[in-house]
N, C-alpha and C. Protein backbone atom coordinates (compact mmCIF):
# COMPACT_ATOMS: atom_id res chain seq x y z
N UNK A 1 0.84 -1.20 0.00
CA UNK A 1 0.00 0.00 0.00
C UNK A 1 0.87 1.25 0.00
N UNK A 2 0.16 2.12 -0.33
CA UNK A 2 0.98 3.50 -0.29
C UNK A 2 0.62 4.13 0.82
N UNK A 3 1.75 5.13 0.87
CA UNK A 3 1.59 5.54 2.23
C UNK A 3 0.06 6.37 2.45
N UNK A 4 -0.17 7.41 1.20
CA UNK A 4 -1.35 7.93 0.90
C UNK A 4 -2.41 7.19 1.36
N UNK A 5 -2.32 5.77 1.05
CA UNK A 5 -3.46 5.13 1.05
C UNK A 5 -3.84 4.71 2.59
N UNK A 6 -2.69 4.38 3.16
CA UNK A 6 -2.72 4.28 4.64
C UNK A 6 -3.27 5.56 5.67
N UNK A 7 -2.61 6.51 5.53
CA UNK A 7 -3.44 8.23 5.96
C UNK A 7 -4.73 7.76 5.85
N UNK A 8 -4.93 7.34 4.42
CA UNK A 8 -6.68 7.44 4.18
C UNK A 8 -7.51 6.87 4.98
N UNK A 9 -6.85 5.37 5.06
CA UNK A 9 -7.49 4.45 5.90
C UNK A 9 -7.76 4.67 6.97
N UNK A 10 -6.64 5.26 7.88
CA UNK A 10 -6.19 5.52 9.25
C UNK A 10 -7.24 6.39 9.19
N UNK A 11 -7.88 7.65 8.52
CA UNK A 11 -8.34 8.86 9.13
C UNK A 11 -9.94 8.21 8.79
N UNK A 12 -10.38 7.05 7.94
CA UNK A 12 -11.29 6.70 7.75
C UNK A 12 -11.64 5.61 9.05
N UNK A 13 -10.49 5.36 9.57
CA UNK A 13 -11.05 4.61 10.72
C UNK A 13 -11.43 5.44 11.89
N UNK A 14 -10.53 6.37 12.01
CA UNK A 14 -10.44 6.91 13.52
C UNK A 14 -11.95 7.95 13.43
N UNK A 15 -12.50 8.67 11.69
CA UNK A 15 -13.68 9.00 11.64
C UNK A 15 -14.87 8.16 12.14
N UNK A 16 -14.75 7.60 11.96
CA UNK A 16 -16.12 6.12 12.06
C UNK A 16 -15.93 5.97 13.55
N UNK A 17 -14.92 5.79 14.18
CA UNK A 17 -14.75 5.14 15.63
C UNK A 17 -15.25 6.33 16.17
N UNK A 18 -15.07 7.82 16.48
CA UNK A 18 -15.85 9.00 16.80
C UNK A 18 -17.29 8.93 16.53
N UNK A 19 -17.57 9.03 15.24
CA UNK A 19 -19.26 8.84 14.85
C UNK A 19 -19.96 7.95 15.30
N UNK A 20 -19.27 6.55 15.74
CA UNK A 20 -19.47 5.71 16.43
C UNK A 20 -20.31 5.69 17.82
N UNK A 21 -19.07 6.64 18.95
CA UNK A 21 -18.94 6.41 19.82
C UNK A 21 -20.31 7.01 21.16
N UNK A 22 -21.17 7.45 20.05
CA UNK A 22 -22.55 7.83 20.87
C UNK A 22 -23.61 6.26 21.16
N UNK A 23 -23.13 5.52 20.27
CA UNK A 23 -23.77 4.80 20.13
C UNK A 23 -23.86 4.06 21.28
N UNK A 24 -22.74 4.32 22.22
CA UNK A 24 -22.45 3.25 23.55
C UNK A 24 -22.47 4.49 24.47
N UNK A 25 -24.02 4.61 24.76
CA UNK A 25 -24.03 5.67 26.22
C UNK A 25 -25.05 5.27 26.77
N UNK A 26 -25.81 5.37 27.81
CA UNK A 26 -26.53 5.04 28.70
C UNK A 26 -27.08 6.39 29.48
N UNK A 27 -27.77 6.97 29.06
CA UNK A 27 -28.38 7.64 30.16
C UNK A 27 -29.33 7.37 31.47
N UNK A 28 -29.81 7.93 32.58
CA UNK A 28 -30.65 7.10 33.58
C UNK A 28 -30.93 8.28 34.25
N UNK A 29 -32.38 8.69 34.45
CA UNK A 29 -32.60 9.92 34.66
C UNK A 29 -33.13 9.29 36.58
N UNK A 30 -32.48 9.92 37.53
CA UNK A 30 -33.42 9.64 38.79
C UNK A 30 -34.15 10.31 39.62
N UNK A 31 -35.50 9.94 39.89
CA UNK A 31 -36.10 10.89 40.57
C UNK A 31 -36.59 11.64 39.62
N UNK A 32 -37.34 13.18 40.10
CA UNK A 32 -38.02 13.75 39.11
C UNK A 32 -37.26 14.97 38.54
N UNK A 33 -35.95 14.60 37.48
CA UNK A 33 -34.67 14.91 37.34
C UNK A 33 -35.53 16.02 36.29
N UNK A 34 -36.26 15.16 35.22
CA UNK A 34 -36.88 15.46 33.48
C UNK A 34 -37.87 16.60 34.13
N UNK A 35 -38.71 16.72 35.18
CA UNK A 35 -39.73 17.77 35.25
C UNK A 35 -39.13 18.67 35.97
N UNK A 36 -37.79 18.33 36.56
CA UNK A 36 -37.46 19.62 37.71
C UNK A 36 -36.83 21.20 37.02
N UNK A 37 -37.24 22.49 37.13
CA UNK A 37 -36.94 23.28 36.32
C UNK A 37 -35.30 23.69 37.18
N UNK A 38 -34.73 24.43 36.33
CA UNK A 38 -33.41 24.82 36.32
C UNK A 38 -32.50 24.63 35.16
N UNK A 39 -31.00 25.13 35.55
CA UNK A 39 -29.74 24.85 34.64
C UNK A 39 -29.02 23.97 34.85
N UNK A 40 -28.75 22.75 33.89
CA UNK A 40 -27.74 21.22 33.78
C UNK A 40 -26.47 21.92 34.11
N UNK A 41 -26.03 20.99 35.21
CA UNK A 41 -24.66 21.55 35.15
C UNK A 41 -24.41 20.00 35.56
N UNK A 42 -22.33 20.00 35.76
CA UNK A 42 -21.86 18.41 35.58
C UNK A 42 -21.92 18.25 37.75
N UNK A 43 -22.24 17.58 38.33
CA UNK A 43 -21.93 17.39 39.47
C UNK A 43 -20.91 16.42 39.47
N UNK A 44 -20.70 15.39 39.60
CA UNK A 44 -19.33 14.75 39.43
C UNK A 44 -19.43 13.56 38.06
N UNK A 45 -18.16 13.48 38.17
CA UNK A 45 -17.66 12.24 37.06
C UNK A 45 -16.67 11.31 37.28
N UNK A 46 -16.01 10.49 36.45
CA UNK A 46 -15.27 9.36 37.11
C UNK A 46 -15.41 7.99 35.86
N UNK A 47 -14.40 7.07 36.38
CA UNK A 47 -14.12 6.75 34.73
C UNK A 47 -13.84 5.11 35.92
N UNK A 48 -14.88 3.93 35.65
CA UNK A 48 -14.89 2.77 35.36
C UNK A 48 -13.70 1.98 34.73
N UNK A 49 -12.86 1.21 35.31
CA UNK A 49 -11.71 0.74 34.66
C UNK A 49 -12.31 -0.91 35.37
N UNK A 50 -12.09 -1.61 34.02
CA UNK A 50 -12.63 -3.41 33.55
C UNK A 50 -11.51 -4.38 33.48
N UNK A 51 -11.23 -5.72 33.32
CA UNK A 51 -10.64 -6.29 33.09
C UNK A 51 -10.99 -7.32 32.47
N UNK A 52 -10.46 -8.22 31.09
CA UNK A 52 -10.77 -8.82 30.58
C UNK A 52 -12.00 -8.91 29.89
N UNK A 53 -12.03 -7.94 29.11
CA UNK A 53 -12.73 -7.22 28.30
C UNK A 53 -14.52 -7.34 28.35
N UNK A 54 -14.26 -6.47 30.11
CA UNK A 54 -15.10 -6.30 30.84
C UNK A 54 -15.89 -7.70 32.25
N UNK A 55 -15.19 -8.60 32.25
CA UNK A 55 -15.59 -9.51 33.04
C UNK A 55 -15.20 -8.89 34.81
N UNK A 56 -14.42 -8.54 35.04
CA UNK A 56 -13.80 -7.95 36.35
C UNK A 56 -13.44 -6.62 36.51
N UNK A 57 -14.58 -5.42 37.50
CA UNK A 57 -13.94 -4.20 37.73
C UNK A 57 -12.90 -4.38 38.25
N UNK A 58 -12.10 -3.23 38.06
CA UNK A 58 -11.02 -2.87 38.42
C UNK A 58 -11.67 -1.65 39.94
N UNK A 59 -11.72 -2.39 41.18
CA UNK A 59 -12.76 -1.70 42.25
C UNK A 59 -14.12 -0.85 41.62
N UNK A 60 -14.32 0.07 42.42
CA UNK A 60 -15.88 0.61 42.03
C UNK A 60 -15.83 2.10 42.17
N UNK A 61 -16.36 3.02 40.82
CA UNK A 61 -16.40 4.10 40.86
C UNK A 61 -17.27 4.58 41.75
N UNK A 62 -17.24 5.34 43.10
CA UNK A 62 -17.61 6.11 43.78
C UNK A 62 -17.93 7.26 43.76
N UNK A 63 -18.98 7.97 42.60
CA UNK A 63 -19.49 8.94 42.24
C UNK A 63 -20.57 9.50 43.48
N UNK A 64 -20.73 10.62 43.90
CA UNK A 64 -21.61 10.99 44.99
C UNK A 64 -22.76 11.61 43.84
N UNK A 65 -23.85 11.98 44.53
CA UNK A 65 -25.05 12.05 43.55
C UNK A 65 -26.03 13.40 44.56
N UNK A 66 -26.23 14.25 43.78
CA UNK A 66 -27.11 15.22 45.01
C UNK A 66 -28.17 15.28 46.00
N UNK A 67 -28.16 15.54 47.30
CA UNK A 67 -28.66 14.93 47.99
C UNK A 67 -30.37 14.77 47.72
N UNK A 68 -30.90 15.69 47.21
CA UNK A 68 -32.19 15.92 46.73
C UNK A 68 -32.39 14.76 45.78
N UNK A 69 -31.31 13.75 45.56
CA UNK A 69 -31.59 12.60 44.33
C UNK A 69 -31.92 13.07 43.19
N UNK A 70 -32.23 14.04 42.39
CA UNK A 70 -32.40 14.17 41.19
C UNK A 70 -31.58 14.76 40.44
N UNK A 71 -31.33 13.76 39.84
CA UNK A 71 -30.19 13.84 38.78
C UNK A 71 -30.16 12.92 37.36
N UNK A 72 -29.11 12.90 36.45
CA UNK A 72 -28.96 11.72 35.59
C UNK A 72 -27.79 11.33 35.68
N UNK A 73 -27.58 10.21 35.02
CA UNK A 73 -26.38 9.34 34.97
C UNK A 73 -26.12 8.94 33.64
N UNK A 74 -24.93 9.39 33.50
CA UNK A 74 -24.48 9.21 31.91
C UNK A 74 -23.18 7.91 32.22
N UNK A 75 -23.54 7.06 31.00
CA UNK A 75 -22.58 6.52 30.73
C UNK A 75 -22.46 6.19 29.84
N UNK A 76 -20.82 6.47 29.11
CA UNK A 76 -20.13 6.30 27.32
C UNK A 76 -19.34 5.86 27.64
N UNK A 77 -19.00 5.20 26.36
CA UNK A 77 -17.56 4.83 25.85
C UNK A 77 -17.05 5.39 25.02
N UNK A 78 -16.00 6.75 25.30
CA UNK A 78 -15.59 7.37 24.88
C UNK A 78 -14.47 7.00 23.57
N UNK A 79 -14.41 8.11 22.92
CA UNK A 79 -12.85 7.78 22.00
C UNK A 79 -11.37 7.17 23.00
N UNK A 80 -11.27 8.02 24.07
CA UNK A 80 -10.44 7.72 24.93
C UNK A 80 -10.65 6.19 25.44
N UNK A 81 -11.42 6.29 25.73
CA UNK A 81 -11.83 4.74 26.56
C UNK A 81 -11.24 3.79 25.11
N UNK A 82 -11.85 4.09 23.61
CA UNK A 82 -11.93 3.17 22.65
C UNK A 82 -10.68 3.18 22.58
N UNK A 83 -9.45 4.05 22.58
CA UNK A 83 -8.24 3.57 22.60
C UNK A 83 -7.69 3.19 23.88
N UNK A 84 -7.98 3.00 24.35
CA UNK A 84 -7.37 2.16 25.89
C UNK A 84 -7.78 0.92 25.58
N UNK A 85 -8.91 0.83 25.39
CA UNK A 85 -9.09 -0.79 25.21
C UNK A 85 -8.74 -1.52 23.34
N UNK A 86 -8.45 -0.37 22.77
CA UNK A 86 -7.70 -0.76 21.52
C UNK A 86 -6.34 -1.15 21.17
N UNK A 87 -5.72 -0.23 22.19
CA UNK A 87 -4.56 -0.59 22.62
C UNK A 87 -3.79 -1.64 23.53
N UNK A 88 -4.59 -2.48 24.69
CA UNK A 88 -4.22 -3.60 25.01
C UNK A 88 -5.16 -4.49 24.60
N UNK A 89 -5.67 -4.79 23.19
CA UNK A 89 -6.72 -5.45 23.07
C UNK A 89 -7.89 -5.98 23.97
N UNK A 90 -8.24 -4.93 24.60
CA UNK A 90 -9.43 -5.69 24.98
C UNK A 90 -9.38 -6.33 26.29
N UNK A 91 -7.90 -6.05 26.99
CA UNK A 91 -7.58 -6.52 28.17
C UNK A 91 -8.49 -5.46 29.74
N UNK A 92 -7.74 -4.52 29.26
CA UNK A 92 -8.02 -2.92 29.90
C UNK A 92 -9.29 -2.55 29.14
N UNK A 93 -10.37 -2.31 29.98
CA UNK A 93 -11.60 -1.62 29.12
C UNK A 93 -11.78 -0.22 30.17
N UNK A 94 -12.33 0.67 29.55
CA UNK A 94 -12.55 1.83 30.90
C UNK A 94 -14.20 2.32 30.06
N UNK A 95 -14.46 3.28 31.17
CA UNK A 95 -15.78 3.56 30.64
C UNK A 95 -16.05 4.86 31.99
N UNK A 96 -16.62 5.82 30.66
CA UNK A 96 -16.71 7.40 31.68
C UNK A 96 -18.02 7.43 31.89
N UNK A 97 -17.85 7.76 33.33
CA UNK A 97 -19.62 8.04 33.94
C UNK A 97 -19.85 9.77 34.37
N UNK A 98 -20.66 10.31 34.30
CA UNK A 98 -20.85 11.73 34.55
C UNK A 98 -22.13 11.58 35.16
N UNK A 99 -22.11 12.43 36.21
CA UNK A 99 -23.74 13.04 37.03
C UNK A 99 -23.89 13.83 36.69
N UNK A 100 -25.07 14.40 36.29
CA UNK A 100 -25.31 15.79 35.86
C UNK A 100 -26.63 15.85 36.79
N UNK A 101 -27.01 17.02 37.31
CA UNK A 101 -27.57 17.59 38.15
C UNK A 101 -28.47 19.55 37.33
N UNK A 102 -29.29 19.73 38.53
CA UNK A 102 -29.71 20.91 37.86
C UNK A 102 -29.67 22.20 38.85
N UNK A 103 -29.87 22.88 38.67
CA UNK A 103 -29.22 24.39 39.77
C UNK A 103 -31.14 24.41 39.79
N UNK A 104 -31.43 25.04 41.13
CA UNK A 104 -32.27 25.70 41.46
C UNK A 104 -32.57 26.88 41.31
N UNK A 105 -33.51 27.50 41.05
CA UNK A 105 -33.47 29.06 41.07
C UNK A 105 -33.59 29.65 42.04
């Protein structure tokens, strides 16, 4: 192959793996998160690390959550995450969780 042709490939993969990467999220809304009025902001986050391509955490993300309980819970598999676990095949998996919460007026 030419080198040209490799660039191509390479930027045609790493496109697709981005466009991809919504596809693996999880949202989870708790409590009455969807009717409560206010502004989304991030309350905490924290990043899930797997083993053996996902059979065993690596301990447990300890995200705190607002005390009023209403909130959501996001979880993706980021580009980052997709090269961590691209890079030791599949040994190392990680996965980012975010709380998002809403401000009161």
């Amino acid at each position: 192959m030419k080198p040209k042709q490799i660039i191509l490939n390479m930027f045609v993969i790493i496109l697709c793996t981005i466009l991809v990467e919504s596809c693996m999220m999880t949202k989870t809304s708790v409590g009455a998160y969807k009717e409560s009025p206010g502004k989304e902001y991030t309350y905490d986050k924290g990043k899930q690390i797997w083993l053996f391509w996902g059979l065993f955490p690596i301990g447990r993300t300890d995200l705190t959550t607002p005390s009023n309980g209403e909130c959501v819970v996001i979880s993706k598999f980021r580009f980052t995450d997709f090269l961590v676990t691209g890079i030791t095949g599949g040994i190392v998996t990680s996965f980012s969780i975010k709380v998002k919460a809403k401000k009161q007026n």
